[in-house]
Protein backbone atom coordinates (compact mmCIF):
# COMPACT_ATOMS: atom_id res chain seq x y z
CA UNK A 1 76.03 8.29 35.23
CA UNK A 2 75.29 11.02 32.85
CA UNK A 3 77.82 13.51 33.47
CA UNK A 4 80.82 10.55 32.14
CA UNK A 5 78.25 9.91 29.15
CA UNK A 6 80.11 10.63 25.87
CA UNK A 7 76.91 11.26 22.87
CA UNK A 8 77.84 11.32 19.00
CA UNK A 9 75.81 14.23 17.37
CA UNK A 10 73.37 13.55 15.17
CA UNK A 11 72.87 15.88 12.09
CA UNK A 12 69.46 17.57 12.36
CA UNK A 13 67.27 17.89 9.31
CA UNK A 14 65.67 21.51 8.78
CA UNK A 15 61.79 21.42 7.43
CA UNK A 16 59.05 23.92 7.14
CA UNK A 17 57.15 20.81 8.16
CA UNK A 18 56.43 16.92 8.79
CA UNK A 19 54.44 15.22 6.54
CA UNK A 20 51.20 14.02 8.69
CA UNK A 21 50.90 9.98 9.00
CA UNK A 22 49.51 7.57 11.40
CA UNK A 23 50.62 8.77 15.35
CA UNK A 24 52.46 6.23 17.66
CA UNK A 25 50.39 5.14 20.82
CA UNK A 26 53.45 6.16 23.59
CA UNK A 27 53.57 3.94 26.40
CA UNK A 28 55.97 5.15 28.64
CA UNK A 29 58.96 7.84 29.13
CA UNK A 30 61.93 6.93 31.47
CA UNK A 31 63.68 9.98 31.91
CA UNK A 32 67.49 10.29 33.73
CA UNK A 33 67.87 14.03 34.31
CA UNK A 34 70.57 16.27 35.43
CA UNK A 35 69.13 19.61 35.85
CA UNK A 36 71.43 22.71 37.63
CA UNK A 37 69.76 24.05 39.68
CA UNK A 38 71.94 27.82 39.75
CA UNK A 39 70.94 27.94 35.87
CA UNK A 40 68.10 26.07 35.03
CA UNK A 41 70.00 24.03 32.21
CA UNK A 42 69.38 20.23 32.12
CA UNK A 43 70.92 16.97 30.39
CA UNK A 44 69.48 13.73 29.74
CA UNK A 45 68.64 10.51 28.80
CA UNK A 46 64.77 10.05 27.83
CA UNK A 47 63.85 6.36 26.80
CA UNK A 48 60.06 6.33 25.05
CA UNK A 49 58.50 3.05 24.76
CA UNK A 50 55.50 3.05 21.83
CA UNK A 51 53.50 1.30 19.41
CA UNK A 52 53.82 2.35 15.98
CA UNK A 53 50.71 0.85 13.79
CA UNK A 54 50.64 -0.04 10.50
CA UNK A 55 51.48 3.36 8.44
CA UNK A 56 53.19 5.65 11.26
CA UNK A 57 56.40 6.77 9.68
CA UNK A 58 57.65 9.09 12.49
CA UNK A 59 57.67 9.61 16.34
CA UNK A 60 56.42 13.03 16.96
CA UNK A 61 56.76 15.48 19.69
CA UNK A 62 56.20 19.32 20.63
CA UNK A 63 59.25 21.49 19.36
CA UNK A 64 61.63 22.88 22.07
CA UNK A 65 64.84 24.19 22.31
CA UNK A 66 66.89 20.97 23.69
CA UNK A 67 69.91 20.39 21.39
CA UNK A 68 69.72 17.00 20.18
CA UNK A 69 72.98 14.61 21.31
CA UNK A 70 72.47 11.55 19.98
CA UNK A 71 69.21 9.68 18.85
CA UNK A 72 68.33 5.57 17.94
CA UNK A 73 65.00 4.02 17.64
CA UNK A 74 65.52 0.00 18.36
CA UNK A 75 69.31 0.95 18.43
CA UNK A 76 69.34 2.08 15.10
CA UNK A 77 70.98 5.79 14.81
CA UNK A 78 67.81 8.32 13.65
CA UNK A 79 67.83 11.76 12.67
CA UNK A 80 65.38 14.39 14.04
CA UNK A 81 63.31 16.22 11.82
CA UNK A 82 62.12 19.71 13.04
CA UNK A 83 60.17 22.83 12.34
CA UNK A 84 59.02 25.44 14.26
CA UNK A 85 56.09 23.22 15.66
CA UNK A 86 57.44 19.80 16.23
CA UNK A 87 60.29 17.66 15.93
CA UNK A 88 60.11 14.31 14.57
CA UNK A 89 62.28 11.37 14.64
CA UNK A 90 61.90 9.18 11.28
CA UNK A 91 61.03 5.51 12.11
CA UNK A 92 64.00 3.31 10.70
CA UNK A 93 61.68 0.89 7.75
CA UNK A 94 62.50 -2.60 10.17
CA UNK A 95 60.65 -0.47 13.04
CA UNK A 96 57.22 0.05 10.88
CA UNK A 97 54.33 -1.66 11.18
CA UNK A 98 52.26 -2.62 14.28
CA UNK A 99 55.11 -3.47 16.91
CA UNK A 100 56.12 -1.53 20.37
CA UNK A 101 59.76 0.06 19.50
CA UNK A 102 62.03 2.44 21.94
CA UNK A 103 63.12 5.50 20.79
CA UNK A 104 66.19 6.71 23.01
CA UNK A 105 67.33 10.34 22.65
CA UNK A 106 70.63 11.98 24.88
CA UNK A 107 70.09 15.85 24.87
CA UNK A 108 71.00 18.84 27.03
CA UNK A 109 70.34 22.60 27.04
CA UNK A 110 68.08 25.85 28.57
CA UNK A 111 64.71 25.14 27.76
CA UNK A 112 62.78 28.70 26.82
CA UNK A 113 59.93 27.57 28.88
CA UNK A 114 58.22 25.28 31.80
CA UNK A 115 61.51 25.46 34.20
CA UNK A 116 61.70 28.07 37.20
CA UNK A 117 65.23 28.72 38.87
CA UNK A 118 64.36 30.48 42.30
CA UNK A 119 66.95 30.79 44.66
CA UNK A 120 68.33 27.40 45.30
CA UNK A 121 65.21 25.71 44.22
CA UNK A 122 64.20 24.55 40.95
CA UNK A 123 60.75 23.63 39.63
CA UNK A 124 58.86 22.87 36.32
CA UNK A 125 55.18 24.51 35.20
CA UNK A 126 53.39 23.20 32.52
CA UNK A 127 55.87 23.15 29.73
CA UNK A 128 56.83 19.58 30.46
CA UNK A 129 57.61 19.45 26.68
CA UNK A 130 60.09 22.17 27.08
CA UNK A 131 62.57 20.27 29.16
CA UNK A 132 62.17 16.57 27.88
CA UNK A 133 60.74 15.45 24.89
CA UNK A 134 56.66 14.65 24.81
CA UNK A 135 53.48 16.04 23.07
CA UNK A 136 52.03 19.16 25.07
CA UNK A 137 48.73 19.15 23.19
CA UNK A 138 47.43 15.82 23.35
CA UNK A 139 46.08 15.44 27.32
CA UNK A 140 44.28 12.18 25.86
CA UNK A 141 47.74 10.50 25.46
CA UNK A 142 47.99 9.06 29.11
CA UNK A 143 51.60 7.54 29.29
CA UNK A 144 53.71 6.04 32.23
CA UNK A 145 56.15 8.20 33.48
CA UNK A 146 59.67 7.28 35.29
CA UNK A 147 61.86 10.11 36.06
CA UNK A 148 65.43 9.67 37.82
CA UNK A 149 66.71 13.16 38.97
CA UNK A 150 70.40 13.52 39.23
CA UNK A 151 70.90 15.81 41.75
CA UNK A 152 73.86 17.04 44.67
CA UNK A 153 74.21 15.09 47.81
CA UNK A 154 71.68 16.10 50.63
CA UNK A 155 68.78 17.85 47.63
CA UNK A 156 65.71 17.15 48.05
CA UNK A 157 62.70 16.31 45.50
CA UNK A 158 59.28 16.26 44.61
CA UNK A 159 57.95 14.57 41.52
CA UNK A 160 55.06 12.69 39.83
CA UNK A 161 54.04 9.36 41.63
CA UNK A 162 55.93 7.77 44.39
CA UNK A 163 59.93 7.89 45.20
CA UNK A 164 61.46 4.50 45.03
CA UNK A 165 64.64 3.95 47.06
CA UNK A 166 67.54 6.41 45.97
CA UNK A 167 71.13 5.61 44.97
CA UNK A 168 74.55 7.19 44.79
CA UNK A 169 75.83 7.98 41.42
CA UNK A 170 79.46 9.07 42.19
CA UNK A 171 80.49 12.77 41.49
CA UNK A 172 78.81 13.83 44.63
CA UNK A 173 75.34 12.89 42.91
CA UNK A 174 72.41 10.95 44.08
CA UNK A 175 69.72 9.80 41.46
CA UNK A 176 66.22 10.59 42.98
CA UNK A 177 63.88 7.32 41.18
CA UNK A 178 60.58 8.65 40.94
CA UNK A 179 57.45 6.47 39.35
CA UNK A 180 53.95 7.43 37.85
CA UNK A 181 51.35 5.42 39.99
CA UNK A 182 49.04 5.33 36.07
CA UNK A 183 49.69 6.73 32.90
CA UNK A 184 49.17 10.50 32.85
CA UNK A 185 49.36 13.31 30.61
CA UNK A 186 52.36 14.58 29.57
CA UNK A 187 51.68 18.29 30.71
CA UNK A 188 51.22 17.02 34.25
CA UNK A 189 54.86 15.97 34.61
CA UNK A 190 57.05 17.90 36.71
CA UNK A 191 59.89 17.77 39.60
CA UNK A 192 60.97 20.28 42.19
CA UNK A 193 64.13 20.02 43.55
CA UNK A 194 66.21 21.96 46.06
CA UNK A 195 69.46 21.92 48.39
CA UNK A 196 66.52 21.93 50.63
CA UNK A 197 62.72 21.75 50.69
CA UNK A 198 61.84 22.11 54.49
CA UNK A 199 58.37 19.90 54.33
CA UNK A 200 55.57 19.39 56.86
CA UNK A 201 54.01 15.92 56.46
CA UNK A 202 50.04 15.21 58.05
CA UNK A 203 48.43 11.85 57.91
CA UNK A 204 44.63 12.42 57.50
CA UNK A 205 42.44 9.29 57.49
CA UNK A 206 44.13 7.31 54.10
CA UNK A 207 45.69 10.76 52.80
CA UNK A 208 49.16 11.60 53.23
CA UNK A 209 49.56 15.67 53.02
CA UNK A 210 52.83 16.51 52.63
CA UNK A 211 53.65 20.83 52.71
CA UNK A 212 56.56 21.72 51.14
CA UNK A 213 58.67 24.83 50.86
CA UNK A 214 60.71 25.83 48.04
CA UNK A 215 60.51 29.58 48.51
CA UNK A 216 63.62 30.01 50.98
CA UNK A 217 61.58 32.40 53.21
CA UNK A 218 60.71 29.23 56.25
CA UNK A 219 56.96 29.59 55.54
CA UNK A 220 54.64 28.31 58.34
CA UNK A 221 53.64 25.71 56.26
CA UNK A 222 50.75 24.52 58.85
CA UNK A 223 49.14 27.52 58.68
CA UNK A 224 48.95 28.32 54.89
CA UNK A 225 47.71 24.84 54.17
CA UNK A 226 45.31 24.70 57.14
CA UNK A 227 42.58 23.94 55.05
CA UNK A 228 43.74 21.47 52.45
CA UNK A 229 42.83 17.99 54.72
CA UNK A 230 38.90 19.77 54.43
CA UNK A 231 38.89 20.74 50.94
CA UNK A 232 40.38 17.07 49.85
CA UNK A 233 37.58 15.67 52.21
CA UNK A 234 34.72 17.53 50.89
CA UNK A 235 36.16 16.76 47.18
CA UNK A 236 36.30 13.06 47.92
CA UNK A 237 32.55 13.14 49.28
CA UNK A 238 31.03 14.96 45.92
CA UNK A 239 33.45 12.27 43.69
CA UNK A 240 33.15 9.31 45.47
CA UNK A 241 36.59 8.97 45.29
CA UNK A 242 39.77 9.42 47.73
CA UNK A 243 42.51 11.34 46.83
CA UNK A 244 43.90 9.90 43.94
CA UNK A 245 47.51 7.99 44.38
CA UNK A 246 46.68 8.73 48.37
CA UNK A 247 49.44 11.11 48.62
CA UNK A 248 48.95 14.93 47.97
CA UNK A 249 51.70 17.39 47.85
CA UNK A 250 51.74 21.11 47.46
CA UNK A 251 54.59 22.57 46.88
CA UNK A 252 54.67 26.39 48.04
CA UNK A 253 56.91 28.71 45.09
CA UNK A 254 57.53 32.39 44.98
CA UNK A 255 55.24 34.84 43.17
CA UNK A 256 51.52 34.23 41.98
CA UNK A 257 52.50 30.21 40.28
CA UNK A 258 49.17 27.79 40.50
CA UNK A 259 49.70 24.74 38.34
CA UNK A 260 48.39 21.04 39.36
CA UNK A 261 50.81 18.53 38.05
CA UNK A 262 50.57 14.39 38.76
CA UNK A 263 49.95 14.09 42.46
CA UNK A 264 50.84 17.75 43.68
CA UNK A 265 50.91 21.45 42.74
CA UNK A 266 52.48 24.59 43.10
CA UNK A 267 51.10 27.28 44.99
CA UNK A 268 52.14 30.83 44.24
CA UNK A 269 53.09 32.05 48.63
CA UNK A 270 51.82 35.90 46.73
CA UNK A 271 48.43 34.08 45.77
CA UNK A 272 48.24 32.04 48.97
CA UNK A 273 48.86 35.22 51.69
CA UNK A 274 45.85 37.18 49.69
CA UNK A 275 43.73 34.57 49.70
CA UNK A 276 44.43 33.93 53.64
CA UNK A 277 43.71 37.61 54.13
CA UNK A 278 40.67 37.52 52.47
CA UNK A 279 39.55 33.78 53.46
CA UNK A 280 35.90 34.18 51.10
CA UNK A 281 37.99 35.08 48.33
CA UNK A 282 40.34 32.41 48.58
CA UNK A 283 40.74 29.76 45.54
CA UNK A 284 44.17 28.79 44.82
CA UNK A 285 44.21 25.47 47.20
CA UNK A 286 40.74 24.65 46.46
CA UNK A 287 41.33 24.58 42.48
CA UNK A 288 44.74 23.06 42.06
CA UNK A 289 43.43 20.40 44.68
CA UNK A 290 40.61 19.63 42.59
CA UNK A 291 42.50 18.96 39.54
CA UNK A 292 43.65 15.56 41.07
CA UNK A 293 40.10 14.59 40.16
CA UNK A 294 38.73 16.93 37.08
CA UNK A 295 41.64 17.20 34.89
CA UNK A 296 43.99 14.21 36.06
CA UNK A 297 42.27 11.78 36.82
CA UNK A 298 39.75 11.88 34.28
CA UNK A 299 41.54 14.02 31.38
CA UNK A 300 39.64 15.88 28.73
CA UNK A 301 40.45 14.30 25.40
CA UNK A 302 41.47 17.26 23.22
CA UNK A 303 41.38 20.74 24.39
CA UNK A 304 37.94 20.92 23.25
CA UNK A 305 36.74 19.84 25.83
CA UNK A 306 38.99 21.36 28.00
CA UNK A 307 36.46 22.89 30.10
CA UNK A 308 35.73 19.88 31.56
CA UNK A 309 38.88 20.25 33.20
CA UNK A 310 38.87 23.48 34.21
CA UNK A 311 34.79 24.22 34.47
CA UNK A 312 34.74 21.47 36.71
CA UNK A 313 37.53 23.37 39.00
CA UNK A 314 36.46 26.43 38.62
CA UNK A 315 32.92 24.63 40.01
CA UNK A 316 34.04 22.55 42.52
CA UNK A 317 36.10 25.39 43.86
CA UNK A 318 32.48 27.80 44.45
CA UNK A 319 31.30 24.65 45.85
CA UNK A 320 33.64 24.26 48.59
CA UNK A 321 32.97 28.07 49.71
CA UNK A 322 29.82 27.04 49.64
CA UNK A 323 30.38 24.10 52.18
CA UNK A 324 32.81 26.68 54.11
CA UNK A 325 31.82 30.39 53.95
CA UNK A 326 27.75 29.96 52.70
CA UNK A 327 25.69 30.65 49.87
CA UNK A 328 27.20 34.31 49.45
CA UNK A 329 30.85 33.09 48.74
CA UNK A 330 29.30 30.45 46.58
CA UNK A 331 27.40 33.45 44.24
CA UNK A 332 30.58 35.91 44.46
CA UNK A 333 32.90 32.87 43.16
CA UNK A 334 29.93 32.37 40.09
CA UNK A 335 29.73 36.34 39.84
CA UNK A 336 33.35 36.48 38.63
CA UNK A 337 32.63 34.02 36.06
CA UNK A 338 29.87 35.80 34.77
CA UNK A 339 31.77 39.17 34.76
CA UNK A 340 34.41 37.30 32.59
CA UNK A 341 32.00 35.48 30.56
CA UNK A 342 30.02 39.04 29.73
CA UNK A 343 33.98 40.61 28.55
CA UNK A 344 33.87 37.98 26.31
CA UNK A 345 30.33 37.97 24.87
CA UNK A 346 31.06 41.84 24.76
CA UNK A 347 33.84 40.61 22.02
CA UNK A 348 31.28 38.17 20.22
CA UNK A 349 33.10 35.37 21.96
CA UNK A 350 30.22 33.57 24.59
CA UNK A 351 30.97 30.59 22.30
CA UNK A 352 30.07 26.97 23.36
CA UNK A 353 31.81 25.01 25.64
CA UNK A 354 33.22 22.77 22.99
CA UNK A 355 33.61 25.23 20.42
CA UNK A 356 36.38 23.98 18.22
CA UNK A 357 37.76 27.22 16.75
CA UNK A 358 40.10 29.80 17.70
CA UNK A 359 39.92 32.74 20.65
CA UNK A 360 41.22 36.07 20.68
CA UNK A 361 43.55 35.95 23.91
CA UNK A 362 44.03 33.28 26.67
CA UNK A 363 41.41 35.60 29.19
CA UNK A 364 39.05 35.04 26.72
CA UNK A 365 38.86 31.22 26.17
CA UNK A 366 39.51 30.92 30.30
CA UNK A 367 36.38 33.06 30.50
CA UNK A 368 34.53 30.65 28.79
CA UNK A 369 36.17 27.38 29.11
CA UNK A 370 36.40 28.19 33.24
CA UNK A 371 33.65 30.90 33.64
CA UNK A 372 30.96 29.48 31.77
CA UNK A 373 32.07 25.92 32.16
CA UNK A 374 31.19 26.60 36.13
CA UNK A 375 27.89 28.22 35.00
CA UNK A 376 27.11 25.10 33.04
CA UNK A 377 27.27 22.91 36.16
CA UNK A 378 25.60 24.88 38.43
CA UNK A 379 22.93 25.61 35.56
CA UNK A 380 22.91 21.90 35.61
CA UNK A 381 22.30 21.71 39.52
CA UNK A 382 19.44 23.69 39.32
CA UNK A 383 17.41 22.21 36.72
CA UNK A 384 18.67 18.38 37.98
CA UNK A 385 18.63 19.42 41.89
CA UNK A 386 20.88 18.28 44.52
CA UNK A 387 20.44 14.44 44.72
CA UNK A 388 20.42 14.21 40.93
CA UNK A 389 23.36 16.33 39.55
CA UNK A 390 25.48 15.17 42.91
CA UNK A 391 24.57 11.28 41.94
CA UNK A 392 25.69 12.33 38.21
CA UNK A 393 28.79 13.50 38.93
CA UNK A 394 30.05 10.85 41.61
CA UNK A 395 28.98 8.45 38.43
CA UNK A 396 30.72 10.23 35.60
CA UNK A 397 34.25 10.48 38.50
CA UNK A 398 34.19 6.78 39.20
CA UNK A 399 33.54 5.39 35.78
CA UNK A 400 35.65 7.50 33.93
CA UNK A 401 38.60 7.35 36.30
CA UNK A 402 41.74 6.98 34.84
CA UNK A 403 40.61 7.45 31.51
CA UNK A 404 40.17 10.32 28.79
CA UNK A 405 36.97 12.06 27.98
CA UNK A 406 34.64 13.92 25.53
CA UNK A 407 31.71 16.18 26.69
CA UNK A 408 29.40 13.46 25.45
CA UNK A 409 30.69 11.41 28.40
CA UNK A 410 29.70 13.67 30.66
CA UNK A 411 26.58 14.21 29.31
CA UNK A 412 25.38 10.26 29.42
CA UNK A 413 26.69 10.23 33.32
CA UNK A 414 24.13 13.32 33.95
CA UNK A 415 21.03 11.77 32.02
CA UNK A 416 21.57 8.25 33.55
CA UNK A 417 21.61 9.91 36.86
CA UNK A 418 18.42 11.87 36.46
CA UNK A 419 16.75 10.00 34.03
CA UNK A 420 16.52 13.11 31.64
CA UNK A 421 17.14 13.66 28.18
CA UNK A 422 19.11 16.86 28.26
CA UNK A 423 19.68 16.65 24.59
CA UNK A 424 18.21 20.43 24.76
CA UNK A 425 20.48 21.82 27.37
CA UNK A 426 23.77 19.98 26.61
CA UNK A 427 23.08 21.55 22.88
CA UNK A 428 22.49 25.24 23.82
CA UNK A 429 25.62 25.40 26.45
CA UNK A 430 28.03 22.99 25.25
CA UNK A 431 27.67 22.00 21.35
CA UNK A 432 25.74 25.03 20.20
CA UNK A 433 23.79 23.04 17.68
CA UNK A 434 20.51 23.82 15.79
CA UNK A 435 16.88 23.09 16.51
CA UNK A 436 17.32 21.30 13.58
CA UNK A 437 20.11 19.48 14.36
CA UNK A 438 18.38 18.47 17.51
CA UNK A 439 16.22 16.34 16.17
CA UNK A 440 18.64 13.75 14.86
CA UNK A 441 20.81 14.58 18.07
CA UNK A 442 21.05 11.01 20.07
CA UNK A 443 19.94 10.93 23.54
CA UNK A 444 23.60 10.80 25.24
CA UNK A 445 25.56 11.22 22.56
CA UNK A 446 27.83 8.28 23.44
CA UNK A 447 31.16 8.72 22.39
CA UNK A 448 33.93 6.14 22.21
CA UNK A 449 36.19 8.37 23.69
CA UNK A 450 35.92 6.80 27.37
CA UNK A 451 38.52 4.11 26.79
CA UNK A 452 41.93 3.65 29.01
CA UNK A 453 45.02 5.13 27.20
């Protein structure tokens, strides 16, 4: 167990940087993890499986604040490399070359970001890299994910996947075994854990809804998530798709918290009660639900094209108060975006959608990356109309399931489905090329980017 687990330290090298080389292909993290849940400290085990190709000298992940225990790649002792942007772990020379090696790294510590101690609940938010160790800012990387939470007699737990069968670990522990149903992106891994989540669970056609509360207050869970079996219908209609992993669960926090993660998300219970008193205003289930389509199950590659995550959200969310409240809720959800899209143009920021430079603030790339990414599809709607740009997006969902994507991607799907060359449009909204770029512009742009990680 890893409370009796004695680590050796290993000495840390101090760099202003890690000279670039070939990046491992990372296959899968097992992760044994003993968080507290009073302080929001963890401890750990973290086993990476990867492929190093020929010329990769390091395995590289985001910098956090863990304090390194011990470290071995193919059970030879490494030392960690780090600077204020990464740390690195320096492949031993009989583990180069084009082989799959394990890194295994013991740690423990407070990490600055991506864990929330509420009460007697605990639960991650985005910072996955914060607590273990993975790379934040590649969504493209799609790795399996096994996480065994050590955690007091009688918790409870919610994590990425589905739970296999639990076992005691002595010290009045039980390890929760939790496991990835496909590789995912590393900032979509997360737990929650509590002395005690009361739950609701509904079984809704093949979906399993499960409610859970980790605020401490005894929500009425049935009530707040009234809606989510109809939103998670009306989202499998437009993809074609059910609900991915055919288990959903959101997990209601404190405060104003909306973050999807692998097969369920947290839901601020400040967000949720405005949105229920103002039901036409409402958003926070519809766009964290949607994720587990646009965003996890088909990933944007880079952050580039980020906003075919969260466009397609912010979209599909107006859509379902379309289906719901009418054509006015539909307009007042893409009204907002254009409000936010105008504050940024205002700043000479109504860049394109896969603009590769750098924004001003975080409201100002969600204005366009969100705002204008939802202005894009429904711009798209109109000129393709309903049969069309519905058929194109079912397409581009189903074939690109489980895989990582580039805006070119998308683009194909949409002029397949309507037999269009929208060359013209996908250049003014999304690459912001020339007319005379145009011209030598292919017809889909086909990208190699559509490939299973």
């Amino acid at each position: 167990m890893i409370a009796a687990l004695a680590w050796a330290a290993t000495a840390t090298a101090q760099a202003q940087d890690v000279i670039g080389d070939v990046p491992v292909d990372i296959v899968r993290y097992s992760l044994a993890l003993r968080p507290d849940i009073r302080i929001g400290t963890v401890s750990g085990i973290e086993i990476v499986e990867f492929h190093a190709p020929a010329g990769a000298t390091h395995v590289r992940f985001t910098a956090n604040a863990l304090a390194i225990e011990d470290a071995s790649i193919d059970g030879k002792p490494v030392a960690a490399v780090t600077t204020e942007r990464e740390v690195a772990f320096a492949l031993p020379t009989g583990s180069r070359g084009a082989r799959r090696s394990t890194l295994r790294v013991a740690f423990s510590g407070k990490p600055r970001r991506g864990l929330n101690a509420q009460s007697a609940a605990i639960y991650s938010s985005y910072f996955a890299c914060d607590w273990m160790f993975c790379t934040q800012d590649a969504p493209g990387d799609k790795a399996l994910f096994d996480l065994d939470l050590y955690l007091p007699v009688g918790s409870a737990s919610v994590s990425v996947g589905r739970r296999l069968s639990d076992r005691a670990a002595g010290d009045g522990l039980t390890v929760h075994r939790w496991r990835a149903h496909r590789p995912e992106a590393a900032y979509l891994f997360g737990f929650a854990a509590a002395k005690a989540l009361p739950s609701v669970e509904r079984q809704v056609g093949a979906t399993r809804f499960t409610y859970v509360d980790a605020t401490g207050t005894r929500a009425d869970l049935d009530r707040l998530f009234a809606e989510t079996p109809a939103i998670a219908a009306f989202y499998a209609k437009v993809s074609g798709l059910p609900m991915p992993g055919a288990r959903y669960v959101q997990v209601l926090v404190n405060g104003q918290e909306a973050q999807e993660a692998a097969g369920f998300s947290l839901i601020g219970s400040a967000a949720l009660e405005r949105d229920l008193g103002e039901p036409e205003t409402q958003w926070i289930i519809a766009h964290e639900m949607s994720h587990q389509w646009w965003g996890n199950l088909v990933t944007c590659s880079t952050w580039q094209d980020f906003w075919l995550n969260e466009g397609f959200a912010t979209f599909m969310t107006a859509a379902w108060k379309q289906r719901h409240f009418g054509e006015s809720a539909y307009q007042a959800e893409l009204d907002v975006a254009r409000t936010r899209l105008k504050r940024a143009a205002d700043l000479g920021y109504d860049k394109p959608l896969a603009w590769g430079g750098t924004y001003p603030s975080l409201t100002t790339r969600r204005a366009v990356q969100y705002g204008k990414g939802a202005l894009f599809l429904d711009h798209l709607r109109t000129e393709l109309g309903e049969r069309a740009f519905w058929n194109g997006i079912r397409s581009y969902t189903r074939r690109f399931a489980g895989r990582t994507v580039r805006s070119a991607d998308f683009q194909r799907s949409m002029a397949d489905a309507s037999g269009r060359d929208l060359r013209p449009i996908f250049a003014e909204w999304v690459y912001g090329v020339s007319g005379a770029e145009l011209k030598t512009m292919p017809v889909s742009r086909t990208s190699a980017s559509g490939t299973d990680r």
